[in-house]
PDB file of N, CA and C in Angstrom:
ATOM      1  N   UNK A   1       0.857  -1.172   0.000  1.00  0.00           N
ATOM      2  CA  UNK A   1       0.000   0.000   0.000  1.00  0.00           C
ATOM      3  C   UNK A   1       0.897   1.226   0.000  1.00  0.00           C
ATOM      4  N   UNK A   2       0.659   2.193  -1.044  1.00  0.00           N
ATOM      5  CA  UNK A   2       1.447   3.557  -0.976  1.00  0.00           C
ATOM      6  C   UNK A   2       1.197   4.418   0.425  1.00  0.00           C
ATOM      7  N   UNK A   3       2.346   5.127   0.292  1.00  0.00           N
ATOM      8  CA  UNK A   3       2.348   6.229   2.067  1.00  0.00           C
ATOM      9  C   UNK A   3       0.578   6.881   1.755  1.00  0.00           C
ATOM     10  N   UNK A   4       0.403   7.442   0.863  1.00  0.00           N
ATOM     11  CA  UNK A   4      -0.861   8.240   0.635  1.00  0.00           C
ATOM     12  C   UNK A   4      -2.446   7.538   0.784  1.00  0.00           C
ATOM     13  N   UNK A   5      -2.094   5.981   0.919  1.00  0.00           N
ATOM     14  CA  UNK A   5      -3.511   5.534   1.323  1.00  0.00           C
ATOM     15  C   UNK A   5      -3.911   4.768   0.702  1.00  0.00           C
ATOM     16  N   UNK A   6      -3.665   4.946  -0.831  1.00  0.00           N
ATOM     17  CA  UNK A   6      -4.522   4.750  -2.004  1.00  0.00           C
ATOM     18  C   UNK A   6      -4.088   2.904  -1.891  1.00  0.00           C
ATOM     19  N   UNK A   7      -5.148   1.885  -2.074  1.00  0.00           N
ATOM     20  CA  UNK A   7      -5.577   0.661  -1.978  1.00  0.00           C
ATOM     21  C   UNK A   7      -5.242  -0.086  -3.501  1.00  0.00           C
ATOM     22  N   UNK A   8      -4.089   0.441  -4.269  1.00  0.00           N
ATOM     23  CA  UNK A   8      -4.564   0.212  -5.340  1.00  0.00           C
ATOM     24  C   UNK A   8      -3.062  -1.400  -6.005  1.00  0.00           C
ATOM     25  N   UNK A   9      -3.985  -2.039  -6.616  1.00  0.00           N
ATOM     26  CA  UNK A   9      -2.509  -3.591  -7.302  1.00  0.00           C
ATOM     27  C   UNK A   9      -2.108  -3.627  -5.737  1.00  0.00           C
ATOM     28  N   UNK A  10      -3.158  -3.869  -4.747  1.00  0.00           N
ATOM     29  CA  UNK A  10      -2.075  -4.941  -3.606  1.00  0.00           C
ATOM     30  C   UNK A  10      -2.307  -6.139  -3.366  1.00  0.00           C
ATOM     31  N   UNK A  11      -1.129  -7.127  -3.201  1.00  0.00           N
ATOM     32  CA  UNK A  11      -1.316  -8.364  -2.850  1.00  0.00           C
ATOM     33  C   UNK A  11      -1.722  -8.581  -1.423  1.00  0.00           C
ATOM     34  N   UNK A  12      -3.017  -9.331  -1.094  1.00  0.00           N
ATOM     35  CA  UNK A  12      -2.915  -9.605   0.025  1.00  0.00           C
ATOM     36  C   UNK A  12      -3.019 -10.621   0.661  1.00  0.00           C
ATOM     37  N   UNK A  13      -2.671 -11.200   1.807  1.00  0.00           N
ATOM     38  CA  UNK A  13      -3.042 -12.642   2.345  1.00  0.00           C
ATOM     39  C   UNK A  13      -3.628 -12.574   3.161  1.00  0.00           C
ATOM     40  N   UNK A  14      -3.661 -11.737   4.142  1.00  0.00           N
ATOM     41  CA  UNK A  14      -3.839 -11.480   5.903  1.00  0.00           C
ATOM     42  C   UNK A  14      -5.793 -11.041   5.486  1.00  0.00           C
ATOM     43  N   UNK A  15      -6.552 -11.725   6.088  1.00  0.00           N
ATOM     44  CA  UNK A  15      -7.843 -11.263   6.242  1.00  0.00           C
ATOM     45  C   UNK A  15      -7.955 -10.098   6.589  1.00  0.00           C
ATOM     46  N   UNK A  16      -7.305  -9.805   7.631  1.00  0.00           N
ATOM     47  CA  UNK A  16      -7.355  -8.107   8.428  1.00  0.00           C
ATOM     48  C   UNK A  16      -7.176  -6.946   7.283  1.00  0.00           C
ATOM     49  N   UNK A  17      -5.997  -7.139   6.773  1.00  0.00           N
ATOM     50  CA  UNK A  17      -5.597  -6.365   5.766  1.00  0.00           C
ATOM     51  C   UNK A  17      -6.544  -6.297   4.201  1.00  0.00           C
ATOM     52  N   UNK A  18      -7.141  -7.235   3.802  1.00  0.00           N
ATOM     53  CA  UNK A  18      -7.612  -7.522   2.891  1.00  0.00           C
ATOM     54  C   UNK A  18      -9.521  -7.204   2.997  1.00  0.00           C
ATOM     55  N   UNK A  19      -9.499  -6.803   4.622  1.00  0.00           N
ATOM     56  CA  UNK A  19     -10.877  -6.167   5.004  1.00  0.00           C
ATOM     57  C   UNK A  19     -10.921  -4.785   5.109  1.00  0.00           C
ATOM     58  N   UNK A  20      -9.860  -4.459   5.231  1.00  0.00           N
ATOM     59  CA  UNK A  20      -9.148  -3.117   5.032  1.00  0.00           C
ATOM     60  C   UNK A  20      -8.976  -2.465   3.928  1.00  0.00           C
ATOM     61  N   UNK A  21      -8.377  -2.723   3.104  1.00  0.00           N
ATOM     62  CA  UNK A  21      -8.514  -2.721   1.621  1.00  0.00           C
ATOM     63  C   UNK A  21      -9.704  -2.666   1.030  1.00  0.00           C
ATOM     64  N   UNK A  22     -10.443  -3.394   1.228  1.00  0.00           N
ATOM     65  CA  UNK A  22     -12.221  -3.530   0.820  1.00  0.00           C
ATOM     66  C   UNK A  22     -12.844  -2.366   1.292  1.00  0.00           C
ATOM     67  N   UNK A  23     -12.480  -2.102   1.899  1.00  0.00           N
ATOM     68  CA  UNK A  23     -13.032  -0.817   2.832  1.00  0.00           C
ATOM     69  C   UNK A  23     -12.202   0.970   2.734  1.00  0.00           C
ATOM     70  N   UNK A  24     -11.197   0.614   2.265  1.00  0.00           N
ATOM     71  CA  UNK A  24     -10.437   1.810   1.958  1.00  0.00           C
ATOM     72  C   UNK A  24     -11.145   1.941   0.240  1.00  0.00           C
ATOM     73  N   UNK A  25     -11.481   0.821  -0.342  1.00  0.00           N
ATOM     74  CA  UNK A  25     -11.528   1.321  -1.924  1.00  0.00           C
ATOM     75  C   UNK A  25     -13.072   1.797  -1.982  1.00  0.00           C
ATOM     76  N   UNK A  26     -13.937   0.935  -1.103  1.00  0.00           N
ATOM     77  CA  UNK A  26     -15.068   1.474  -1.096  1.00  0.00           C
ATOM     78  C   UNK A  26     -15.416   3.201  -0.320  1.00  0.00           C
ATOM     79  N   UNK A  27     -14.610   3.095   0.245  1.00  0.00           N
ATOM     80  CA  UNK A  27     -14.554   4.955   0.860  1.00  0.00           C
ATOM     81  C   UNK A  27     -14.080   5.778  -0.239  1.00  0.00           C
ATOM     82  N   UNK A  28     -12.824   5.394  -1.141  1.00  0.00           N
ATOM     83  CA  UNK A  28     -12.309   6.141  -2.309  1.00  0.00           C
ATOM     84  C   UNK A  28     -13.748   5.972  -2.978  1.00  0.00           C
ATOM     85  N   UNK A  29     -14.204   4.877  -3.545  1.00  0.00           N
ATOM     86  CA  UNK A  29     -15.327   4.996  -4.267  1.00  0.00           C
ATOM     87  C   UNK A  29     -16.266   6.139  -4.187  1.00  0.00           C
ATOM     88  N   UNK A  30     -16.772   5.968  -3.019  1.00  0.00           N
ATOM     89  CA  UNK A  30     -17.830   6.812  -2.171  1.00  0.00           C
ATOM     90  C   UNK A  30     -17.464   8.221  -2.810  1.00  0.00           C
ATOM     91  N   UNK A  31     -16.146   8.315  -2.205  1.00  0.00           N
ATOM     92  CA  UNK A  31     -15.814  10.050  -2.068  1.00  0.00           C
ATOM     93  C   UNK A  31     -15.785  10.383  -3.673  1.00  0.00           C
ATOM     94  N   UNK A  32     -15.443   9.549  -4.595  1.00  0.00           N
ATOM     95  CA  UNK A  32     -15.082   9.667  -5.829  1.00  0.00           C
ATOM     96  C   UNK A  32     -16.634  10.193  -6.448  1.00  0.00           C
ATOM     97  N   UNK A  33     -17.508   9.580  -6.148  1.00  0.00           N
ATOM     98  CA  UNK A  33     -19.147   9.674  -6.586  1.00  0.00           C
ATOM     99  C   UNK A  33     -19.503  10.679  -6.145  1.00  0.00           C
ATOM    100  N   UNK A  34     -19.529  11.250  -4.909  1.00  0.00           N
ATOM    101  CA  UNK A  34     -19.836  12.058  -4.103  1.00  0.00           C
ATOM    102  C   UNK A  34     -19.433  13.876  -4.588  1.00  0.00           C
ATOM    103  N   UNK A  35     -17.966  13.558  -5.512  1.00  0.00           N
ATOM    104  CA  UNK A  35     -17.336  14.823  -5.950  1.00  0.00           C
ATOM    105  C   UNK A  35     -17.510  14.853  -7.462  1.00  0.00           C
ATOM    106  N   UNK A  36     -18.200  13.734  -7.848  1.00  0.00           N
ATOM    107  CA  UNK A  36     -19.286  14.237  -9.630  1.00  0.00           C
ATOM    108  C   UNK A  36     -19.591  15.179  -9.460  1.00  0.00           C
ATOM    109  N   UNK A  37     -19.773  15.634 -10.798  1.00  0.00           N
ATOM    110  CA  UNK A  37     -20.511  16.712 -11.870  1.00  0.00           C
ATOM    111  C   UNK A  37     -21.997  16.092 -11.988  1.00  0.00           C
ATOM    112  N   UNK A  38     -22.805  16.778 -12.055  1.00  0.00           N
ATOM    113  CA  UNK A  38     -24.165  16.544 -12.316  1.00  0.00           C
ATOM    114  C   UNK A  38     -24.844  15.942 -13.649  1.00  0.00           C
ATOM    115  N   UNK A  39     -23.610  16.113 -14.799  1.00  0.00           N
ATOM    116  CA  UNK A  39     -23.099  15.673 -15.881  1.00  0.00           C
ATOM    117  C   UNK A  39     -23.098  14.000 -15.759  1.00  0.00           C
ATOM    118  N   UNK A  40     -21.708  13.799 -15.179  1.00  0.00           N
ATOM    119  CA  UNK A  40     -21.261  12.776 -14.469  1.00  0.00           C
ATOM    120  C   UNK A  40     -22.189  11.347 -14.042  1.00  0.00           C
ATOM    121  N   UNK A  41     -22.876  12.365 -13.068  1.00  0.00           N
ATOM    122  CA  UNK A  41     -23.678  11.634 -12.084  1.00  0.00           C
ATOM    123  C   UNK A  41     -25.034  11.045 -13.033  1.00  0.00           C
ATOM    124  N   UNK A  42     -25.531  11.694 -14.275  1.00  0.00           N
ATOM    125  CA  UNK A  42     -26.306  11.699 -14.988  1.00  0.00           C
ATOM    126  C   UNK A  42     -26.327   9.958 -16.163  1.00  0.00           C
ATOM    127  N   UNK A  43     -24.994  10.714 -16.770  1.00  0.00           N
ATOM    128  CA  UNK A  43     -24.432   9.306 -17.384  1.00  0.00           C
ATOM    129  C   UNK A  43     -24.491   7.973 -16.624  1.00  0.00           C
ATOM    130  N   UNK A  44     -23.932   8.208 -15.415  1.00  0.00           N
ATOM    131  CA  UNK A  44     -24.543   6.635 -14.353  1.00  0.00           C
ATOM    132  C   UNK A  44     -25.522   6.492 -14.493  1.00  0.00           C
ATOM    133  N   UNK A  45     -26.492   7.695 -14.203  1.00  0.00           N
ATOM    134  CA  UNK A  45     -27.544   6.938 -13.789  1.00  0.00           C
ATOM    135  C   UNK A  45     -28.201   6.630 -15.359  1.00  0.00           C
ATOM    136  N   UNK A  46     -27.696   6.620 -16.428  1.00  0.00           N
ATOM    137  CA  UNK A  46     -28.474   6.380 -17.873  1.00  0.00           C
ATOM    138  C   UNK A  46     -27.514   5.259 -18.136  1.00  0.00           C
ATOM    139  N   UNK A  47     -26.275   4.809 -17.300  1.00  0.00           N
ATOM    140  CA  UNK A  47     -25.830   3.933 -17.824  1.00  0.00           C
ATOM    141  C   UNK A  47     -26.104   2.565 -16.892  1.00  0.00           C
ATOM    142  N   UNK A  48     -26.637   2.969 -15.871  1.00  0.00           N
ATOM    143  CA  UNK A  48     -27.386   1.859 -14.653  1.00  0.00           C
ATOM    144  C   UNK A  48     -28.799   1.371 -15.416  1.00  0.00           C
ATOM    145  N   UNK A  49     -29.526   2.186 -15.934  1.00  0.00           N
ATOM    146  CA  UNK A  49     -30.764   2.161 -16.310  1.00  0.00           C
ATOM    147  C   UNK A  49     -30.691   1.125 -17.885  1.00  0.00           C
ATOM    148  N   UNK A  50     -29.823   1.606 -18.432  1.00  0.00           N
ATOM    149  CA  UNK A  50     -29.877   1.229 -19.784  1.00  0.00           C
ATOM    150  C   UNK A  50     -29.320  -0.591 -19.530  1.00  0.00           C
ATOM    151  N   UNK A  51     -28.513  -0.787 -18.320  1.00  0.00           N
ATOM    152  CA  UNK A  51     -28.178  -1.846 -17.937  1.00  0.00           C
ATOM    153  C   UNK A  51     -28.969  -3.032 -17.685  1.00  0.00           C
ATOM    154  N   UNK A  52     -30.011  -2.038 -16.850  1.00  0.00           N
ATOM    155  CA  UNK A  52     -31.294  -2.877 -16.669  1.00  0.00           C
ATOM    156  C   UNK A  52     -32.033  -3.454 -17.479  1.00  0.00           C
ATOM    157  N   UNK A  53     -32.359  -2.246 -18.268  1.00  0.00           N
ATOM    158  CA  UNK A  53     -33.445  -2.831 -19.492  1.00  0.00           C
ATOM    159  C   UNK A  53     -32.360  -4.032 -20.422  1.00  0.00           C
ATOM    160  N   UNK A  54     -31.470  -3.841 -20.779  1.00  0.00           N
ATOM    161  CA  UNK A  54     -30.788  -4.715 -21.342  1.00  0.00           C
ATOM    162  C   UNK A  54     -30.612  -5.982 -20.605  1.00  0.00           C
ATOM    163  N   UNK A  55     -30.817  -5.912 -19.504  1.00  0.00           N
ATOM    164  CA  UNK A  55     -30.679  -7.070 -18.936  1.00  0.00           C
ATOM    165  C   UNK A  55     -32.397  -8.359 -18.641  1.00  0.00           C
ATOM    166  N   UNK A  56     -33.192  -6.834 -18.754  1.00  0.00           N
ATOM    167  CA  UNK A  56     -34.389  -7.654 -18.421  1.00  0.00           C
ATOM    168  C   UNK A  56     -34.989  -8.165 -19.772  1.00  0.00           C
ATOM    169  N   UNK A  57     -34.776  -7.427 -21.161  1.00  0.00           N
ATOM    170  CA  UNK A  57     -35.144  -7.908 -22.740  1.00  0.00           C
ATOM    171  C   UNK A  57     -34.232  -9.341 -22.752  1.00  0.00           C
ATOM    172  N   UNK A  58     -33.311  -9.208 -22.749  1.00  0.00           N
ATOM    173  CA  UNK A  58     -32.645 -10.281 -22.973  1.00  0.00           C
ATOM    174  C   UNK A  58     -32.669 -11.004 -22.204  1.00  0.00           C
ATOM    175  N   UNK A  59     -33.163 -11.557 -20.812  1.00  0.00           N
ATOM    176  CA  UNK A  59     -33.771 -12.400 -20.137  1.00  0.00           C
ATOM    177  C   UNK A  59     -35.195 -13.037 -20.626  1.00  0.00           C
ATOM    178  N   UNK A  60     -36.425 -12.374 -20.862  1.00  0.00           N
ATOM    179  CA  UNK A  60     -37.477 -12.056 -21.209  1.00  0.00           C
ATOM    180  C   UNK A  60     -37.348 -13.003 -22.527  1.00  0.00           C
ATOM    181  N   UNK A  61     -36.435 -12.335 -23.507  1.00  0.00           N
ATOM    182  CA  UNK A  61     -36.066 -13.473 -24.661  1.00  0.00           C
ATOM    183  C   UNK A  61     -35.849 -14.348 -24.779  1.00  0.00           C
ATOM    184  N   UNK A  62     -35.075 -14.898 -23.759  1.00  0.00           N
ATOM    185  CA  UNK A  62     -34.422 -16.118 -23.477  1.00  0.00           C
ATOM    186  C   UNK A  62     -35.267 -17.029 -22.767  1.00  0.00           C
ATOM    187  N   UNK A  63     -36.230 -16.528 -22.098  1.00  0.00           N
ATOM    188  CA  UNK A  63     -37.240 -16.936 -21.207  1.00  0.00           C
ATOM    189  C   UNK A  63     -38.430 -17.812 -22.380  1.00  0.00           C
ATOM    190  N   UNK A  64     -38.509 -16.829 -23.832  1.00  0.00           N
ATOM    191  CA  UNK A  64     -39.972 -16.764 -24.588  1.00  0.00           C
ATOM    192  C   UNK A  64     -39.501 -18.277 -25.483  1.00  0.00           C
ATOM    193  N   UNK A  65     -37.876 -17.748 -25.757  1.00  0.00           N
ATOM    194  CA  UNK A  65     -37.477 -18.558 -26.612  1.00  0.00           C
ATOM    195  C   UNK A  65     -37.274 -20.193 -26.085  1.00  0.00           C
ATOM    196  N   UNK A  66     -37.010 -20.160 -24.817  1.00  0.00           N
ATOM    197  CA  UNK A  66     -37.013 -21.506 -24.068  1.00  0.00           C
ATOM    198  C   UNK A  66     -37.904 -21.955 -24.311  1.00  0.00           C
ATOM    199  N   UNK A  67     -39.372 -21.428 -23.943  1.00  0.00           N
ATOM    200  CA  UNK A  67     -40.818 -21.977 -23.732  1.00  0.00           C
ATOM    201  C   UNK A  67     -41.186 -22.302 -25.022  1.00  0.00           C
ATOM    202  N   UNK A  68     -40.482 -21.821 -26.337  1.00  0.00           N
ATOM    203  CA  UNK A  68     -40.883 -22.245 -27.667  1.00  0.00           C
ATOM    204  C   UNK A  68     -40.187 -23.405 -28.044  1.00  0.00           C
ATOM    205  N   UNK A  69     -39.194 -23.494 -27.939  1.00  0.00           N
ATOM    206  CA  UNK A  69     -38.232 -24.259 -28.715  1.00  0.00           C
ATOM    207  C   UNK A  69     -37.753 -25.335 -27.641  1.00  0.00           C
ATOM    208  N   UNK A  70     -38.346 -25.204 -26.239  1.00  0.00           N
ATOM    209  CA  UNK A  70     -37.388 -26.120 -25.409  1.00  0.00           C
ATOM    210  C   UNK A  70     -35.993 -25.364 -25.298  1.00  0.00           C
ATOM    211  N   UNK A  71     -35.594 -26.099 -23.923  1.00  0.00           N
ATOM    212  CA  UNK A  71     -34.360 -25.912 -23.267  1.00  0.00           C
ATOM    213  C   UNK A  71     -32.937 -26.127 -24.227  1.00  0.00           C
ATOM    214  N   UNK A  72     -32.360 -25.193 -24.133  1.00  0.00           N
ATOM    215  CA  UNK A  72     -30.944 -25.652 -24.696  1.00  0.00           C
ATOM    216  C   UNK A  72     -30.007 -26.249 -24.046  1.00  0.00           C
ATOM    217  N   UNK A  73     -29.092 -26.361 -24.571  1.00  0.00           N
ATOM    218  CA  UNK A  73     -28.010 -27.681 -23.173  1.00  0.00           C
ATOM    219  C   UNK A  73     -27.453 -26.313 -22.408  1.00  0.00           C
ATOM    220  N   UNK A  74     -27.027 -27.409 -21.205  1.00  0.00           N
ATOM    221  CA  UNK A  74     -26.707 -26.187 -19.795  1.00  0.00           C
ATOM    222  C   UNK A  74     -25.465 -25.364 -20.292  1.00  0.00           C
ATOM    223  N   UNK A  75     -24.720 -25.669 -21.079  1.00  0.00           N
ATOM    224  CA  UNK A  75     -23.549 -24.716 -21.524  1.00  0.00           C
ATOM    225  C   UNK A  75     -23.889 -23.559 -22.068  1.00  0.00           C
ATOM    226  N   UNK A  76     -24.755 -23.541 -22.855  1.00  0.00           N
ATOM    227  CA  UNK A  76     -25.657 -22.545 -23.701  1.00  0.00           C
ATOM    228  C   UNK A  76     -25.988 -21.630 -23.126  1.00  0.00           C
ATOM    229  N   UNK A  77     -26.689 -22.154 -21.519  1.00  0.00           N
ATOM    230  CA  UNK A  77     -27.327 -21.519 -21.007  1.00  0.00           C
ATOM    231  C   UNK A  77     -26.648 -20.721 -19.627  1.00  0.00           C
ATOM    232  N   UNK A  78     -25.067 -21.197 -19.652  1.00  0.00           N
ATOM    233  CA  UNK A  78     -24.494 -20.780 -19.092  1.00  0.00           C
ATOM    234  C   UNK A  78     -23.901 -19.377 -19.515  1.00  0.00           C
ATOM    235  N   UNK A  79     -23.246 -19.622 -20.642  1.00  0.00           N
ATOM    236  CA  UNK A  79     -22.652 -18.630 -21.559  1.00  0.00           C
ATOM    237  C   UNK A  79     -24.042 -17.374 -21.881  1.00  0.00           C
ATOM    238  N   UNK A  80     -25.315 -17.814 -22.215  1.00  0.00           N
ATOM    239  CA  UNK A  80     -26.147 -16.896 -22.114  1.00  0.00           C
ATOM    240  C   UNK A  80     -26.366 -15.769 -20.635  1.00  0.00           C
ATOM    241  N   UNK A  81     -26.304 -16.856 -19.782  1.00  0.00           N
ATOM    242  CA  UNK A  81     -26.567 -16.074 -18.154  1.00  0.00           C
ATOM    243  C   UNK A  81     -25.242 -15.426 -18.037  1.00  0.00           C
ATOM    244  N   UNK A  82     -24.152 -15.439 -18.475  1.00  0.00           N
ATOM    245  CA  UNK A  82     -22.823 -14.701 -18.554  1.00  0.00           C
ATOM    246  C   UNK A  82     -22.715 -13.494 -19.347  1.00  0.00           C
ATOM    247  N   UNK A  83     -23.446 -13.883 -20.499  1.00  0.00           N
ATOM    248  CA  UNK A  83     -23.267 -12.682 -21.549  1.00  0.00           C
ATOM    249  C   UNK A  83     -24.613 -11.495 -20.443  1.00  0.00           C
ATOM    250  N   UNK A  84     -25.801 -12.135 -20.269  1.00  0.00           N
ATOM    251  CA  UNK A  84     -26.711 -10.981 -19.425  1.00  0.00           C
ATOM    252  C   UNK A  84     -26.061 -10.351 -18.825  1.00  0.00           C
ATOM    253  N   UNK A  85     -25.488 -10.992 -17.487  1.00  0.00           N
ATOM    254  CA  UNK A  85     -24.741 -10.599 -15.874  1.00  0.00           C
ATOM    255  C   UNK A  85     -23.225  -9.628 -16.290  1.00  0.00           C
ATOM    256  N   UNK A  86     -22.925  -9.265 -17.843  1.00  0.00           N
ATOM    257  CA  UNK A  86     -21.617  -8.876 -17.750  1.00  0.00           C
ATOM    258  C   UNK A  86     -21.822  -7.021 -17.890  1.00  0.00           C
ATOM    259  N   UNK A  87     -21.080  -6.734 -16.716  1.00  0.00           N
ATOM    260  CA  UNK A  87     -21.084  -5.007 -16.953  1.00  0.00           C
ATOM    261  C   UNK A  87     -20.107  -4.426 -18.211  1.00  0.00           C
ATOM    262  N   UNK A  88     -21.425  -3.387 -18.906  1.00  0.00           N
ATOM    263  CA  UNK A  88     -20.352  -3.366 -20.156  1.00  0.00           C
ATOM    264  C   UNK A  88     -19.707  -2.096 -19.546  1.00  0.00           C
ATOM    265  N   UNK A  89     -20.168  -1.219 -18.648  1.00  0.00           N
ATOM    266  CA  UNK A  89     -19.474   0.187 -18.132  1.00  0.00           C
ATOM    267  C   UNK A  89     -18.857  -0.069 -17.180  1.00  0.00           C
ATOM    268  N   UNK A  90     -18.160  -1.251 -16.839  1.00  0.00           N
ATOM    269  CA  UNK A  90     -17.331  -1.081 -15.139  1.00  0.00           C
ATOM    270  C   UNK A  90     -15.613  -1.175 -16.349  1.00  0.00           C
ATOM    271  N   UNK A  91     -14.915   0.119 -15.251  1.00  0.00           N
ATOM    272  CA  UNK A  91     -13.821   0.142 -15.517  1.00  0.00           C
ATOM    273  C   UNK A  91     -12.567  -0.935 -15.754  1.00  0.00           C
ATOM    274  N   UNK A  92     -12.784  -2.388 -16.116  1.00  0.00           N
ATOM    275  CA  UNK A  92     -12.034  -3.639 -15.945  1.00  0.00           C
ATOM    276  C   UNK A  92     -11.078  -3.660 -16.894  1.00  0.00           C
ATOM    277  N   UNK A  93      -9.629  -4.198 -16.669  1.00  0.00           N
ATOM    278  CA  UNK A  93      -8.643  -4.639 -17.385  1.00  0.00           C
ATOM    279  C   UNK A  93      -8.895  -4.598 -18.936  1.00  0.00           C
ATOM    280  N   UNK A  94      -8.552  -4.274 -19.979  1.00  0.00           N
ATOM    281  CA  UNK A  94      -8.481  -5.554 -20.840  1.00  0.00           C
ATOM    282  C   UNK A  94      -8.584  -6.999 -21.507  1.00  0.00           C
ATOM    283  N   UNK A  95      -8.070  -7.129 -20.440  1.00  0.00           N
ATOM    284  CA  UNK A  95      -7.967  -8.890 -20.805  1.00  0.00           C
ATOM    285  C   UNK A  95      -8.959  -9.341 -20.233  1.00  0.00           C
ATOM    286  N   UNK A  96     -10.101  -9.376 -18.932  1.00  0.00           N
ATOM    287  CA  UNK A  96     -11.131  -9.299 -18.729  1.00  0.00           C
ATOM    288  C   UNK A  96     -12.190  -9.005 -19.714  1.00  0.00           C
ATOM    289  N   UNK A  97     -11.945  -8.314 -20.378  1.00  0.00           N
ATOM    290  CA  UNK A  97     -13.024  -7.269 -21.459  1.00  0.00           C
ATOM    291  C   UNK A  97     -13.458  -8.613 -22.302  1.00  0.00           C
ATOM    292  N   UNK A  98     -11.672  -8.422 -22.893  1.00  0.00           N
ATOM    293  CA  UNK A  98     -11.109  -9.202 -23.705  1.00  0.00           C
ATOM    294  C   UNK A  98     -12.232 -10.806 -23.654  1.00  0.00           C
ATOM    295  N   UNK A  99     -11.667 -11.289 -22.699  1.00  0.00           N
ATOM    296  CA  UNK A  99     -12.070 -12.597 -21.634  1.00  0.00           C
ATOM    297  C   UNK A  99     -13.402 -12.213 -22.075  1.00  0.00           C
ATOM    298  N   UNK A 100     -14.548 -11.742 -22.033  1.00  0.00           N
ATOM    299  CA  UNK A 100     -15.474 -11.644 -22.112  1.00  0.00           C
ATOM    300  C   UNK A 100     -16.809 -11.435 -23.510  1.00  0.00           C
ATOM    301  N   UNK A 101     -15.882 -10.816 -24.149  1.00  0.00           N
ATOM    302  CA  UNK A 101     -16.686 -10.750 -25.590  1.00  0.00           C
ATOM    303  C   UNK A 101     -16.008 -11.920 -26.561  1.00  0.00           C
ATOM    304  N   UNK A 102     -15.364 -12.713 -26.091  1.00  0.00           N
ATOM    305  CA  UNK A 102     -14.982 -13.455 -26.963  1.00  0.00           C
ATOM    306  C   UNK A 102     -15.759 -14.508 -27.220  1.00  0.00           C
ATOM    307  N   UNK A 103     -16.501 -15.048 -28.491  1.00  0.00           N
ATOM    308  CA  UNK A 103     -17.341 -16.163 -28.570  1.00  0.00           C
ATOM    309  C   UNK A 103     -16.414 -17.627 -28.500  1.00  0.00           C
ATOM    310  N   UNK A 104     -16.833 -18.518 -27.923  1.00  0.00           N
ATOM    311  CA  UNK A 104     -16.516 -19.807 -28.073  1.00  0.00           C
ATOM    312  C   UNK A 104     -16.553 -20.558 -29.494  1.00  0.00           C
ATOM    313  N   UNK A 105     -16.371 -21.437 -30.430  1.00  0.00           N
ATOM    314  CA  UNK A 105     -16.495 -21.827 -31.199  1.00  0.00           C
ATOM    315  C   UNK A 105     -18.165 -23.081 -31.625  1.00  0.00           C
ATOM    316  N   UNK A 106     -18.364 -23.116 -30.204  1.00  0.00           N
ATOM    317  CA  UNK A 106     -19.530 -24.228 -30.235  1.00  0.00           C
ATOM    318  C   UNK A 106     -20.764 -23.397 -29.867  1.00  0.00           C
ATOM    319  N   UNK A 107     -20.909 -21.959 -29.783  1.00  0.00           N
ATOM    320  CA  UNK A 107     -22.279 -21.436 -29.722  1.00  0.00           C
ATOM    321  C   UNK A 107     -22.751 -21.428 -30.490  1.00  0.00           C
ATOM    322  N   UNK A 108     -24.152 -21.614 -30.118  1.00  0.00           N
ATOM    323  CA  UNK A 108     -25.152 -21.794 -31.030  1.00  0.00           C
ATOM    324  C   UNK A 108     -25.699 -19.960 -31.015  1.00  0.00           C
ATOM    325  N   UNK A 109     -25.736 -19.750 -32.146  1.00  0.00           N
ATOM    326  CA  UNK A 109     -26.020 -18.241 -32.423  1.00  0.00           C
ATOM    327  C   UNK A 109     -28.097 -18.352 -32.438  1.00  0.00           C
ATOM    328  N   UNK A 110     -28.430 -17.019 -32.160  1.00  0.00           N
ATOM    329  CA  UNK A 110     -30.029 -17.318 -31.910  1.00  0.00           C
ATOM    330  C   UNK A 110     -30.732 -16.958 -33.193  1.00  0.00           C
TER     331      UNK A 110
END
């Protein structure tokens, strides 16, 4: 951890420390939200919202399309409940991103 506080690329092992950490990034968080632009704060909340609906159509679909066609195999339906649950606006790595939009070779496209 740097002299200045900041919680940021640390390895940790120790529970204590690693509850600490959880708790120092969520206070940076906090304060970080807290000192938006109204601008800012706006885009969240259209990019929380837009999250939703995207999440509930494409459930809803998946839901209509089951009840028509029958169940697809559990892999399918894994990779589907993955593609819903994935935040496209959280600040993550690359290779995560990466990790994530990448199709498998055995999906079945809808």
């Amino acid at each position: 951890m740097a002299l200045n506080g900041s919680a940021e690329n640390v390895n940790i092992t120790d529970p204590v420390l690693a509850a600490f950490v959880r708790r120092q990034r969520r206070w940076e968080e906090h304060e970080r939200r807290k000192n938006t632009t109204l601008a800012e704060r706006f885009v969240r909340f259209a990019q929380k919202k837009h999250l939703t609906f995207r999440r509930s159509i494409l459930m809803t679909g998946y839901a209509v399309r089951n009840l028509l066609f029958g169940r697809p195999p559990m892999e399918q339906l894994m990779e589907e409940l993955e593609y819903v649950n994935k935040k496209l606006y959280e600040s993550a790595d690359a290779e995560s991103q990466r990790k994530a939009w990448t199709k498998p070779e055995d999906h079945v496209e809808l």
